[in-house]
PDB file of N, CA and C in Angstrom:
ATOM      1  N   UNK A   1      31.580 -28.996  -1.786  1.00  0.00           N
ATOM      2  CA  UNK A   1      31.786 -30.324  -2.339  1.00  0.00           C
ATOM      3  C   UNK A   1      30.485 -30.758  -3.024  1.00  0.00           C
ATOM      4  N   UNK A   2      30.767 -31.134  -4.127  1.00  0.00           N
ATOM      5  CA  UNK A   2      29.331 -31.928  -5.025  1.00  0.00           C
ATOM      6  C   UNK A   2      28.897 -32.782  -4.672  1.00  0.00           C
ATOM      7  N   UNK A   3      27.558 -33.541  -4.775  1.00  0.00           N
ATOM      8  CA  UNK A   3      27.160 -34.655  -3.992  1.00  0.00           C
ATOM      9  C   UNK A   3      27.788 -36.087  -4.380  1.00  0.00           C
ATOM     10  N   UNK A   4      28.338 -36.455  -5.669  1.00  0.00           N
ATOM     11  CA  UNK A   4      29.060 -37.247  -6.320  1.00  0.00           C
ATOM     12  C   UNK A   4      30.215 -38.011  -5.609  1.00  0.00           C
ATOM     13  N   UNK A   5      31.107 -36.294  -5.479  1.00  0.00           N
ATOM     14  CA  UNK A   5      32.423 -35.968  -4.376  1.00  0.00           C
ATOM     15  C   UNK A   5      32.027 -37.125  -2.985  1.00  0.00           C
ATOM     16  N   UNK A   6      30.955 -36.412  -2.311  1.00  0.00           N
ATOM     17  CA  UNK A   6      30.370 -36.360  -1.284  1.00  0.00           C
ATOM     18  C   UNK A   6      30.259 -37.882  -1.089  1.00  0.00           C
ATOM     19  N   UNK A   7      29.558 -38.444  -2.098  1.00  0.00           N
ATOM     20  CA  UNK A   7      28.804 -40.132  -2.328  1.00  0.00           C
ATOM     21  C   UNK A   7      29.853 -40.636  -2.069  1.00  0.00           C
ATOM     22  N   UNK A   8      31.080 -40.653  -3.090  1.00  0.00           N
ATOM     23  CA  UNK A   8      32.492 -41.288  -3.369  1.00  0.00           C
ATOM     24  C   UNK A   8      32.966 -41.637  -1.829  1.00  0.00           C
ATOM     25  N   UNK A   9      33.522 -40.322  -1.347  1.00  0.00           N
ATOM     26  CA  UNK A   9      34.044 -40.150  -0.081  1.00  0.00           C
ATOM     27  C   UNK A   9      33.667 -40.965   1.084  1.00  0.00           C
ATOM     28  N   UNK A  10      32.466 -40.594   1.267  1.00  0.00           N
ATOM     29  CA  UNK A  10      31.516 -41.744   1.654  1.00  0.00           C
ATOM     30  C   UNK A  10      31.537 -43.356   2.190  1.00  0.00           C
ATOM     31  N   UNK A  11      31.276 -43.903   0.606  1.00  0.00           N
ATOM     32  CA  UNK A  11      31.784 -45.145   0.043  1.00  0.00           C
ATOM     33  C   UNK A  11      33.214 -45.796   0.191  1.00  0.00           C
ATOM     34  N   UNK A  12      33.979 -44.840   0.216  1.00  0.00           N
ATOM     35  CA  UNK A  12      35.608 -44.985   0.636  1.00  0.00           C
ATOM     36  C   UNK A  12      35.561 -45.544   2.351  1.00  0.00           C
ATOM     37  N   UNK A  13      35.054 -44.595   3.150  1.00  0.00           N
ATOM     38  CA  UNK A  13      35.442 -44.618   4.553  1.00  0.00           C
ATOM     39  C   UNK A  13      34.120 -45.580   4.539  1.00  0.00           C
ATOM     40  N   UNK A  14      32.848 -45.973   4.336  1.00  0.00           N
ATOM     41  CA  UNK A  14      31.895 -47.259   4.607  1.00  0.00           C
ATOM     42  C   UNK A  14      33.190 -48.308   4.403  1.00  0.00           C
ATOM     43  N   UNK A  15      33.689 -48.689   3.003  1.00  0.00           N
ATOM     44  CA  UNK A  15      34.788 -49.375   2.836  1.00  0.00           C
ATOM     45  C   UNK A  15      36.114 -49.405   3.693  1.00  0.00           C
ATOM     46  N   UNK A  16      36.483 -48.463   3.955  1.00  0.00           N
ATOM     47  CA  UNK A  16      37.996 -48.735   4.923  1.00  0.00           C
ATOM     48  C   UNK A  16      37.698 -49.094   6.224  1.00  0.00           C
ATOM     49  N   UNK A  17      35.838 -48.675   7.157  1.00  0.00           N
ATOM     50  CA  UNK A  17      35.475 -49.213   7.909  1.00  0.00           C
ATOM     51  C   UNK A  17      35.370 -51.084   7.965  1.00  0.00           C
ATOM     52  N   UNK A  18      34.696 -51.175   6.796  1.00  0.00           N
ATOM     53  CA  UNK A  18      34.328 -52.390   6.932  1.00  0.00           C
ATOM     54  C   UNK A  18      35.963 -53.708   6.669  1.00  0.00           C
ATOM     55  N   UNK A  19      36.763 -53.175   5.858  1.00  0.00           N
ATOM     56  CA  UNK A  19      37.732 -53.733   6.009  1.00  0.00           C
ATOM     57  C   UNK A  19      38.604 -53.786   6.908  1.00  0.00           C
ATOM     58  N   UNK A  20      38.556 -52.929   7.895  1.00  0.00           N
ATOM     59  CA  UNK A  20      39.235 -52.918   9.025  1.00  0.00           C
ATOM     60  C   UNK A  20      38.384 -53.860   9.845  1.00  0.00           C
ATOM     61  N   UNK A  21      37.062 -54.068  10.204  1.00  0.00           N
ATOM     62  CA  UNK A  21      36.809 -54.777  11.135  1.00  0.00           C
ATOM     63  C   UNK A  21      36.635 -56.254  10.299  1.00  0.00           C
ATOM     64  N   UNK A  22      36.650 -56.346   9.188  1.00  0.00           N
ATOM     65  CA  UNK A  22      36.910 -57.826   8.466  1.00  0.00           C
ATOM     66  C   UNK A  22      38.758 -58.129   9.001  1.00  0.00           C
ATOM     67  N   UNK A  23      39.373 -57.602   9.513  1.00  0.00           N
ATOM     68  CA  UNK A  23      40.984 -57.825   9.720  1.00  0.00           C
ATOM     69  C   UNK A  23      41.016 -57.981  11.492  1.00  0.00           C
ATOM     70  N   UNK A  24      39.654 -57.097  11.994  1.00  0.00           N
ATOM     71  CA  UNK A  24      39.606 -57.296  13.594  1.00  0.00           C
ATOM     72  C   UNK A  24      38.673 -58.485  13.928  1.00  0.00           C
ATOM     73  N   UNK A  25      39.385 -59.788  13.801  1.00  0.00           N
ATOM     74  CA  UNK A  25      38.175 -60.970  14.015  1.00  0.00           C
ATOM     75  C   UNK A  25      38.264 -61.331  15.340  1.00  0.00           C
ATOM     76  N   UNK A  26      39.655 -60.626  16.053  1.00  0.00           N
ATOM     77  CA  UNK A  26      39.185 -60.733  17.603  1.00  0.00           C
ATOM     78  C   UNK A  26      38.086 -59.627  18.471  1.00  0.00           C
ATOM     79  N   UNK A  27      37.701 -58.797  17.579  1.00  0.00           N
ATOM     80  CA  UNK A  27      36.575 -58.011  18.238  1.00  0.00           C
ATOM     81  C   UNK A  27      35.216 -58.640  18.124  1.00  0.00           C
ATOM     82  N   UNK A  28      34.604 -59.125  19.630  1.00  0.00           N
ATOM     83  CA  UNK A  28      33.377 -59.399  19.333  1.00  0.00           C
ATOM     84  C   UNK A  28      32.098 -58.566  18.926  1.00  0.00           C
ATOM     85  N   UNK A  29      31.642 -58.597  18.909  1.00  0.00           N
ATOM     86  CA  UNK A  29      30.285 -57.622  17.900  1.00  0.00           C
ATOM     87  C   UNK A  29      29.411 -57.298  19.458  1.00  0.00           C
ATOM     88  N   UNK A  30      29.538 -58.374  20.304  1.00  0.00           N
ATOM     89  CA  UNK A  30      28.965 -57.409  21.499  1.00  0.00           C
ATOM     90  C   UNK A  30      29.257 -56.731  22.238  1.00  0.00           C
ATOM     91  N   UNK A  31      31.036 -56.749  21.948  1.00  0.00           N
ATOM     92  CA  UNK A  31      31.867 -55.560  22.597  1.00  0.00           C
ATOM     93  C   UNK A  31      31.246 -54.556  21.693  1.00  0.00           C
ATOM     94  N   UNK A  32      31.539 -54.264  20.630  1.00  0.00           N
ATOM     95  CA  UNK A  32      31.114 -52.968  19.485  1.00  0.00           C
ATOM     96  C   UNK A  32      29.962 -52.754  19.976  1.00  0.00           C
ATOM     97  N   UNK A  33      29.148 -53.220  20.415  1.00  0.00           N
ATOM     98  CA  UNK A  33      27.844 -53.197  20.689  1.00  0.00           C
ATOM     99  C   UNK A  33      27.561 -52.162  21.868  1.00  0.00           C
ATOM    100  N   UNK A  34      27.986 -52.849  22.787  1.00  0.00           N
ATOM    101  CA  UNK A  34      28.154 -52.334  24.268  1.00  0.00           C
ATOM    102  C   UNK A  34      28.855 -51.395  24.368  1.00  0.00           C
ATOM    103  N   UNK A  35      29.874 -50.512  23.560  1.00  0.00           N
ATOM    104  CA  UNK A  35      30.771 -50.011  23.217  1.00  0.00           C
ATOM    105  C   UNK A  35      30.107 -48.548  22.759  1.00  0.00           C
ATOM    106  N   UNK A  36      30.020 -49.102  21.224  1.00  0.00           N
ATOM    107  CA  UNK A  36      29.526 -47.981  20.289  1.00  0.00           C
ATOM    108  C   UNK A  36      28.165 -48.139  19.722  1.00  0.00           C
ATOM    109  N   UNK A  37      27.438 -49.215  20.113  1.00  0.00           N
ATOM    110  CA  UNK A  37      26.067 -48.815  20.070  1.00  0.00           C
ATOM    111  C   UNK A  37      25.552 -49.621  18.221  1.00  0.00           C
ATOM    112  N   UNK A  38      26.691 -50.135  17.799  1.00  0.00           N
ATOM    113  CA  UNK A  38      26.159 -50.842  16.337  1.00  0.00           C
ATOM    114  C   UNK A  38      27.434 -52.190  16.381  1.00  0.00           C
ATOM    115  N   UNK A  39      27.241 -52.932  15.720  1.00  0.00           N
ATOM    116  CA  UNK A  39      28.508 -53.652  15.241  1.00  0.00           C
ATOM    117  C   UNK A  39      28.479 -53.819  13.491  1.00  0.00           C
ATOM    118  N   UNK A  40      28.760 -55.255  13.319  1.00  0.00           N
ATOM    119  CA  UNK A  40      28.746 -55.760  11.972  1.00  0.00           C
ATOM    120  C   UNK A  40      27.587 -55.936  11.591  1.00  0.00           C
ATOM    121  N   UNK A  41      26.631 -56.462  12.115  1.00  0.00           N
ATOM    122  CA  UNK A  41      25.059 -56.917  11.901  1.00  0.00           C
ATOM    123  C   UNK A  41      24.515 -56.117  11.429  1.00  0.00           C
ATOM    124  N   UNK A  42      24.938 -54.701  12.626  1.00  0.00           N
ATOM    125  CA  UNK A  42      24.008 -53.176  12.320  1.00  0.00           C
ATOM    126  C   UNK A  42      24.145 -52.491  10.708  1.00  0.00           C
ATOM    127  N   UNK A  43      25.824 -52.794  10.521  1.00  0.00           N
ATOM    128  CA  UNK A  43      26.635 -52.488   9.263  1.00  0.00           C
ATOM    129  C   UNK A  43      25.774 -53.154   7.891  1.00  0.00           C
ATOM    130  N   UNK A  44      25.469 -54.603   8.109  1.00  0.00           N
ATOM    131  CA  UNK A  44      25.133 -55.374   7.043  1.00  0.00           C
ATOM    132  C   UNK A  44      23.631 -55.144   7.138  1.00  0.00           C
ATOM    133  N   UNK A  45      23.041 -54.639   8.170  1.00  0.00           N
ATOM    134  CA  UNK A  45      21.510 -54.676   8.484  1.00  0.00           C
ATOM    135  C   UNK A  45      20.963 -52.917   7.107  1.00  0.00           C
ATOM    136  N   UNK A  46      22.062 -52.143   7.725  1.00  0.00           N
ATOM    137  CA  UNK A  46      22.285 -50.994   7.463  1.00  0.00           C
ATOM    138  C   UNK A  46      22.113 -50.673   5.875  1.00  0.00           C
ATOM    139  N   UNK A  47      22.885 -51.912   5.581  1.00  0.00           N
ATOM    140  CA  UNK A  47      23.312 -52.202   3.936  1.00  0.00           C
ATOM    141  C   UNK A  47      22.423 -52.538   3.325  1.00  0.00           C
ATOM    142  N   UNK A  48      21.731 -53.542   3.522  1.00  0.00           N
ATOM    143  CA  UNK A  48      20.541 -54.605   3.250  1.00  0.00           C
ATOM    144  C   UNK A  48      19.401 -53.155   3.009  1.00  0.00           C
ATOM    145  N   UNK A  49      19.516 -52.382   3.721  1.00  0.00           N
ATOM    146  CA  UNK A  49      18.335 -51.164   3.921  1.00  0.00           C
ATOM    147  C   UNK A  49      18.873 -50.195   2.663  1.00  0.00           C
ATOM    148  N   UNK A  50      19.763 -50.167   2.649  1.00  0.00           N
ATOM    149  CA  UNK A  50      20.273 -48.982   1.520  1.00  0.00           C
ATOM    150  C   UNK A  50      19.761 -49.719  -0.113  1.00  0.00           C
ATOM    151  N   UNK A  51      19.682 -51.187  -0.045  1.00  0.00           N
ATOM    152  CA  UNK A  51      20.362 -51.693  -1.526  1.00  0.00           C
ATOM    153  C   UNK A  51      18.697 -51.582  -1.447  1.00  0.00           C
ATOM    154  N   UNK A  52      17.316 -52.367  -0.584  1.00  0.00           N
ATOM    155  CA  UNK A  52      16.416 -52.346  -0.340  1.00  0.00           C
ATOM    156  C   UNK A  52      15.590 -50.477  -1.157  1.00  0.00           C
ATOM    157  N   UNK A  53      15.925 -49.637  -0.428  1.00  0.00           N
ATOM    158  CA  UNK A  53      15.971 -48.447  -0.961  1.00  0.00           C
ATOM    159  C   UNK A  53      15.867 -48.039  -2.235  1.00  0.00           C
ATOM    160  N   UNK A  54      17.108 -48.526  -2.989  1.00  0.00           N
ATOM    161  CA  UNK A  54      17.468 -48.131  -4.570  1.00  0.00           C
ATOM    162  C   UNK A  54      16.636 -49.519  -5.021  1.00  0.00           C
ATOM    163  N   UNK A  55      16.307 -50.582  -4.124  1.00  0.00           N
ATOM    164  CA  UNK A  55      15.422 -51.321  -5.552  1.00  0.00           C
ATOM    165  C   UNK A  55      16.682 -52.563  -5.914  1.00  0.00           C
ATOM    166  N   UNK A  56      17.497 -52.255  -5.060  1.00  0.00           N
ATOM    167  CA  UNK A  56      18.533 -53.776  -5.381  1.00  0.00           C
ATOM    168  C   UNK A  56      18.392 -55.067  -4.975  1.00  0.00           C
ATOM    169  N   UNK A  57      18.212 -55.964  -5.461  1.00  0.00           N
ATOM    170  CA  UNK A  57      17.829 -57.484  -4.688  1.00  0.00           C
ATOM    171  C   UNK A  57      18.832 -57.825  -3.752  1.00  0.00           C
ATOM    172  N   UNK A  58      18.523 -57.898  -2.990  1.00  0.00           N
ATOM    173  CA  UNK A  58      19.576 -58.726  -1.866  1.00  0.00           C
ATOM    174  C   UNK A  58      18.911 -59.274  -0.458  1.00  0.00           C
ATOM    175  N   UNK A  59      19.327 -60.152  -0.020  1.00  0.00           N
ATOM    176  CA  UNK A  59      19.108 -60.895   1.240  1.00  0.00           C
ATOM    177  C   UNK A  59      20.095 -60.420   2.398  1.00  0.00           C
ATOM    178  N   UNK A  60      19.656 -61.052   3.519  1.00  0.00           N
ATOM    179  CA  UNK A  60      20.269 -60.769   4.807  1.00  0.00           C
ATOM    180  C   UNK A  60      21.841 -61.314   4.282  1.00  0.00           C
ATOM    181  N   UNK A  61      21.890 -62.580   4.108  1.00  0.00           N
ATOM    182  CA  UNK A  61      22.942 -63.673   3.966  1.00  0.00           C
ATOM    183  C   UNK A  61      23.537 -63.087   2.964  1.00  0.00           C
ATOM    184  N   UNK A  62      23.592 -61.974   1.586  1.00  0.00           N
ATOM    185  CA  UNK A  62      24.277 -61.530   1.278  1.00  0.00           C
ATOM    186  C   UNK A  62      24.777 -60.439   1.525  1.00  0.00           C
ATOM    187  N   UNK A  63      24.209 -59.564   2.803  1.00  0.00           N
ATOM    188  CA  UNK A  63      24.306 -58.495   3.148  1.00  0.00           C
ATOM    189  C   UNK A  63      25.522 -58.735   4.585  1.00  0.00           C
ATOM    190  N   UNK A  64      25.534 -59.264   5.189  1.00  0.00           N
ATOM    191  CA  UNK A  64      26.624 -60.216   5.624  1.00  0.00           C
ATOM    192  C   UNK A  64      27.523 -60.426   5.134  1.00  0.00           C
ATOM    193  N   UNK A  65      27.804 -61.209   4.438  1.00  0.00           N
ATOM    194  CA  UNK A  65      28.940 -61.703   3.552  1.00  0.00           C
ATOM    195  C   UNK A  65      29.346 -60.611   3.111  1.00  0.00           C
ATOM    196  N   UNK A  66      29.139 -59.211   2.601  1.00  0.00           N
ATOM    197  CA  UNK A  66      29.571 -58.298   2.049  1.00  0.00           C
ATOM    198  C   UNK A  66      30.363 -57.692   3.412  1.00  0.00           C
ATOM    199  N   UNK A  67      30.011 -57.435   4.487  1.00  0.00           N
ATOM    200  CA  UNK A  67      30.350 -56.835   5.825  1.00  0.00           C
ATOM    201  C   UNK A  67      31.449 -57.918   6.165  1.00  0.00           C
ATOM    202  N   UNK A  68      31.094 -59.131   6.642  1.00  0.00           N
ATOM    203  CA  UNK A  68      31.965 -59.941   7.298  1.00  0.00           C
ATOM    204  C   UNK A  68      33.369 -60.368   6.153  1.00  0.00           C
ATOM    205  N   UNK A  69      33.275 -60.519   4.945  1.00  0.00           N
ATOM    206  CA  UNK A  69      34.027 -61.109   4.392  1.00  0.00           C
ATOM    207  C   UNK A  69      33.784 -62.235   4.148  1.00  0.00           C
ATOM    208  N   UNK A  70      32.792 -63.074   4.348  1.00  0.00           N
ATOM    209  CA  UNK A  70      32.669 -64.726   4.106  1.00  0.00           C
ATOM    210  C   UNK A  70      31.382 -64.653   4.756  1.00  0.00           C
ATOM    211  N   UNK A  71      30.979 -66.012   4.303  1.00  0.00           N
ATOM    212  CA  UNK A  71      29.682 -65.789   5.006  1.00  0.00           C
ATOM    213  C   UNK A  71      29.492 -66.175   6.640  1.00  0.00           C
ATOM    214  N   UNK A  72      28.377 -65.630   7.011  1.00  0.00           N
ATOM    215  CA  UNK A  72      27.935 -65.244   8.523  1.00  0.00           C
ATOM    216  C   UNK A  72      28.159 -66.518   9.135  1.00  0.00           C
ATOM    217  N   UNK A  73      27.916 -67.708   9.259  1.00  0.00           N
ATOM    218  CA  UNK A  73      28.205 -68.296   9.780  1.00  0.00           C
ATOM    219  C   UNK A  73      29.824 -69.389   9.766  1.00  0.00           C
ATOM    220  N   UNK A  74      30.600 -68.990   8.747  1.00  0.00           N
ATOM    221  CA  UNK A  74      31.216 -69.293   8.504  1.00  0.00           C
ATOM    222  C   UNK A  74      32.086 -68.451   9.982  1.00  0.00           C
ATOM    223  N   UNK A  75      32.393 -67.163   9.651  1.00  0.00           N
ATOM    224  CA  UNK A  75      32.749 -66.241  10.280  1.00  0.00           C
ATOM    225  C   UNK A  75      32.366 -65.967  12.079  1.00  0.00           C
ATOM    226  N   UNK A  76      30.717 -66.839  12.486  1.00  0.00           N
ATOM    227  CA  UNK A  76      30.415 -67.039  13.763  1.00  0.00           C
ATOM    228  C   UNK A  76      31.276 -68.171  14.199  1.00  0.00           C
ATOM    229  N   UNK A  77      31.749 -69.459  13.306  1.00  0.00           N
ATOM    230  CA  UNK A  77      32.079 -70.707  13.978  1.00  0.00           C
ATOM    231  C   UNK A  77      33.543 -70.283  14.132  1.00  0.00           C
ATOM    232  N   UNK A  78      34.162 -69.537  13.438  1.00  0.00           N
ATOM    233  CA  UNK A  78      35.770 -69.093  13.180  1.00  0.00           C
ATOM    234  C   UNK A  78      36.000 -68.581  14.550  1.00  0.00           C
ATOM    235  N   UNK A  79      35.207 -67.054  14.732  1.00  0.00           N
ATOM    236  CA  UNK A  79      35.740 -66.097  15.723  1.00  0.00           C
ATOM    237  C   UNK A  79      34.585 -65.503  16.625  1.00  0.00           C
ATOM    238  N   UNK A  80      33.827 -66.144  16.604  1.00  0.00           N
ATOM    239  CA  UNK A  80      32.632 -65.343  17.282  1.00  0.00           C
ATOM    240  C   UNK A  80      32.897 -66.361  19.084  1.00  0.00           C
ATOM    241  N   UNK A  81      33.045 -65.356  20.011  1.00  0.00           N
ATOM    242  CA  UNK A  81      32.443 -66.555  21.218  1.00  0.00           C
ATOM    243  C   UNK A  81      31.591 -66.170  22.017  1.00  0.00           C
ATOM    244  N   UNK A  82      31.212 -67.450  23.149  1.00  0.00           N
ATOM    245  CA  UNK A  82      30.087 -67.136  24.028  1.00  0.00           C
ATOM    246  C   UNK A  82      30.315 -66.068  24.567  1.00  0.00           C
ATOM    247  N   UNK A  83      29.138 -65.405  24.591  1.00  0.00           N
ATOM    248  CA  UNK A  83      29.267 -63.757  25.778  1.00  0.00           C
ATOM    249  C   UNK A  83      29.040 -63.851  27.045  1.00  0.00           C
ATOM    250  N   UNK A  84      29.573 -63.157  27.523  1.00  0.00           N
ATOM    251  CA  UNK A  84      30.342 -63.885  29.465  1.00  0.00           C
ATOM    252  C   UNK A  84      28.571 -62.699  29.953  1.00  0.00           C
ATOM    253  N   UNK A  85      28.312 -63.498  31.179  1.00  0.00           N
ATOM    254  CA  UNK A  85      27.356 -62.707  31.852  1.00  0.00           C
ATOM    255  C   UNK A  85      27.720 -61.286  31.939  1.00  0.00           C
ATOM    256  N   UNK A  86      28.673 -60.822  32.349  1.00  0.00           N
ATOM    257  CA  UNK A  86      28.742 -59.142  31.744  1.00  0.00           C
ATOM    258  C   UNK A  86      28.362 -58.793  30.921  1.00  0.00           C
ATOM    259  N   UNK A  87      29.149 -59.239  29.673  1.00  0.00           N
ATOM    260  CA  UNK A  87      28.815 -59.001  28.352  1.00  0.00           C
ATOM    261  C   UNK A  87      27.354 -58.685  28.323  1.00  0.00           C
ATOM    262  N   UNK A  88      26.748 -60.120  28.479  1.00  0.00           N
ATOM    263  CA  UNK A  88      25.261 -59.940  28.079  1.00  0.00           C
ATOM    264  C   UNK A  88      24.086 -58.863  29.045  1.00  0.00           C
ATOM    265  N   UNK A  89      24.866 -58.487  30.380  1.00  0.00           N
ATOM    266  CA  UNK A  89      24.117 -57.343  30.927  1.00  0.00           C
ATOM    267  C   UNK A  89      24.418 -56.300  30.592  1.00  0.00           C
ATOM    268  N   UNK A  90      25.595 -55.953  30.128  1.00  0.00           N
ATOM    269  CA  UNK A  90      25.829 -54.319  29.892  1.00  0.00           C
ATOM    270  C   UNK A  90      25.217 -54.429  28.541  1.00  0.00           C
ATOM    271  N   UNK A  91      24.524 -55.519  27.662  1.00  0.00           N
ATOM    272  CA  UNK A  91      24.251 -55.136  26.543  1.00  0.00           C
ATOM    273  C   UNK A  91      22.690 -55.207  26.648  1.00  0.00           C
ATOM    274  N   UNK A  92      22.375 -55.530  28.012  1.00  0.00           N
ATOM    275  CA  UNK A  92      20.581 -55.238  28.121  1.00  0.00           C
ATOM    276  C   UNK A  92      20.853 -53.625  28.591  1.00  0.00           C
ATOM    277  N   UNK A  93      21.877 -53.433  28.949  1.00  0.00           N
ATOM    278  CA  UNK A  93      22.010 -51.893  29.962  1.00  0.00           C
ATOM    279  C   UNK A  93      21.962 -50.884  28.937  1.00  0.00           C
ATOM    280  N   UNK A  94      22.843 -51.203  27.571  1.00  0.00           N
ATOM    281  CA  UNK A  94      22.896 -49.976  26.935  1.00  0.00           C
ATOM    282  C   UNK A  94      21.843 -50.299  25.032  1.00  0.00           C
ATOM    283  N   UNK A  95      20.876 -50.969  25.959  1.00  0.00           N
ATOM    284  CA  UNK A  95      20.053 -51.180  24.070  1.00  0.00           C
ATOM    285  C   UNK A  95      19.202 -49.810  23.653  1.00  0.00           C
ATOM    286  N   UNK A  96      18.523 -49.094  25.275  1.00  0.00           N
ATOM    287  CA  UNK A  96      18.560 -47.522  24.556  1.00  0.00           C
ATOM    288  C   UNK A  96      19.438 -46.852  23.827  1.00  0.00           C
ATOM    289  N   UNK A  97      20.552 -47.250  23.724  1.00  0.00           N
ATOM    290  CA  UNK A  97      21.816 -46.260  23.035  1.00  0.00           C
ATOM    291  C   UNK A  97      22.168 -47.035  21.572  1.00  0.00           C
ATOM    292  N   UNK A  98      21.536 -48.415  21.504  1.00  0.00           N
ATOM    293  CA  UNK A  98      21.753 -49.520  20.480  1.00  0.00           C
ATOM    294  C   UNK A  98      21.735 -48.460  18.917  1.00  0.00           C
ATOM    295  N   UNK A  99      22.289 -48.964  17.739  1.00  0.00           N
ATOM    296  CA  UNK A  99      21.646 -47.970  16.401  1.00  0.00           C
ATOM    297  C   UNK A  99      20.209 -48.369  16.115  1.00  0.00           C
ATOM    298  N   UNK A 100      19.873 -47.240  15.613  1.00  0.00           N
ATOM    299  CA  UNK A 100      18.667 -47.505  15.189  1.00  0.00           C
ATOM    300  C   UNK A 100      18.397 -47.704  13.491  1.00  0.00           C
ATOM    301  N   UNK A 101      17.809 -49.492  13.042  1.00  0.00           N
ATOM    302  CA  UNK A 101      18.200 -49.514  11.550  1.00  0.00           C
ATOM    303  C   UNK A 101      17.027 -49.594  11.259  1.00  0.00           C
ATOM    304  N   UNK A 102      16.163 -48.848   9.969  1.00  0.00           N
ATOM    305  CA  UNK A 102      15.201 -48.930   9.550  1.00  0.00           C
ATOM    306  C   UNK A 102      14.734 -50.244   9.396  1.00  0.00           C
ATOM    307  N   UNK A 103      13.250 -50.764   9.514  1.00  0.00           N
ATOM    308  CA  UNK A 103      12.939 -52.166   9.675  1.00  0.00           C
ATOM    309  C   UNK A 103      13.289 -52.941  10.423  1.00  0.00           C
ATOM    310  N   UNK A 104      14.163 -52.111  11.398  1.00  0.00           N
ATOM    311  CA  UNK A 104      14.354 -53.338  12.297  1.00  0.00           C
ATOM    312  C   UNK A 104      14.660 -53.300  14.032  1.00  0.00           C
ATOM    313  N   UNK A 105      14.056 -52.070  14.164  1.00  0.00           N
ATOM    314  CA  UNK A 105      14.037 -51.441  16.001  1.00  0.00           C
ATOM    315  C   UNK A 105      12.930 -51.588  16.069  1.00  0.00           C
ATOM    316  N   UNK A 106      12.142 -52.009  17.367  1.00  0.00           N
ATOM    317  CA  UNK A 106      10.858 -52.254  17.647  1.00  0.00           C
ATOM    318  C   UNK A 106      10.171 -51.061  18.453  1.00  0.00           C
TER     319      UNK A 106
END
């Protein structure tokens, strides 16, 4: 496969990812978190780093909005809720396993 192929393909499944979890607004991001180790943040954090890369202007707040579908806080007051004391320990339990996004793991 050519790298073009490769890029395209790519870009398709980044896209069918991100539209699927723009349609899952009952998944919280610290389940994904606690879960699989990235959510939406990581996605838009991820993004912000790629466009950063090639030299593209962009901000956090539009790097968001591209992931979430609307903007970030729009989208926190809609569907986001408080994280239950579990929540928030299994997500101190598994931050070794957290993604790791350029510029932004300590």
């Amino acid at each position: 496969m050519d790298d073009k192929t490769r890029t395209e393909l790519e870009a398709a499944a980044f896209r069918g990812l991100v539209k699927h979890l723009q349609k899952r607004t009952d998944v919280q991001n610290i389940d994904l978190m606690n879960l699989a180790g990235f959510c939406r943040n990581c996605l838009s954090k991820w993004y912000l780093a790629a466009a950063n890369d090639k030299g593209v202007a962009m901000t956090d707040a539009e790097a968001r909005e591209r992931v979430y579908g609307m903007p970030y806080k729009d989208w926190q007051a809609k569907y986001q809720k408080e994280a239950t004391a579990e929540q928030k320990r299994r997500f101190e339990e598994t931050k070794p396993l957290h993604a790791e996004i350029s510029g932004h793991n300590k």
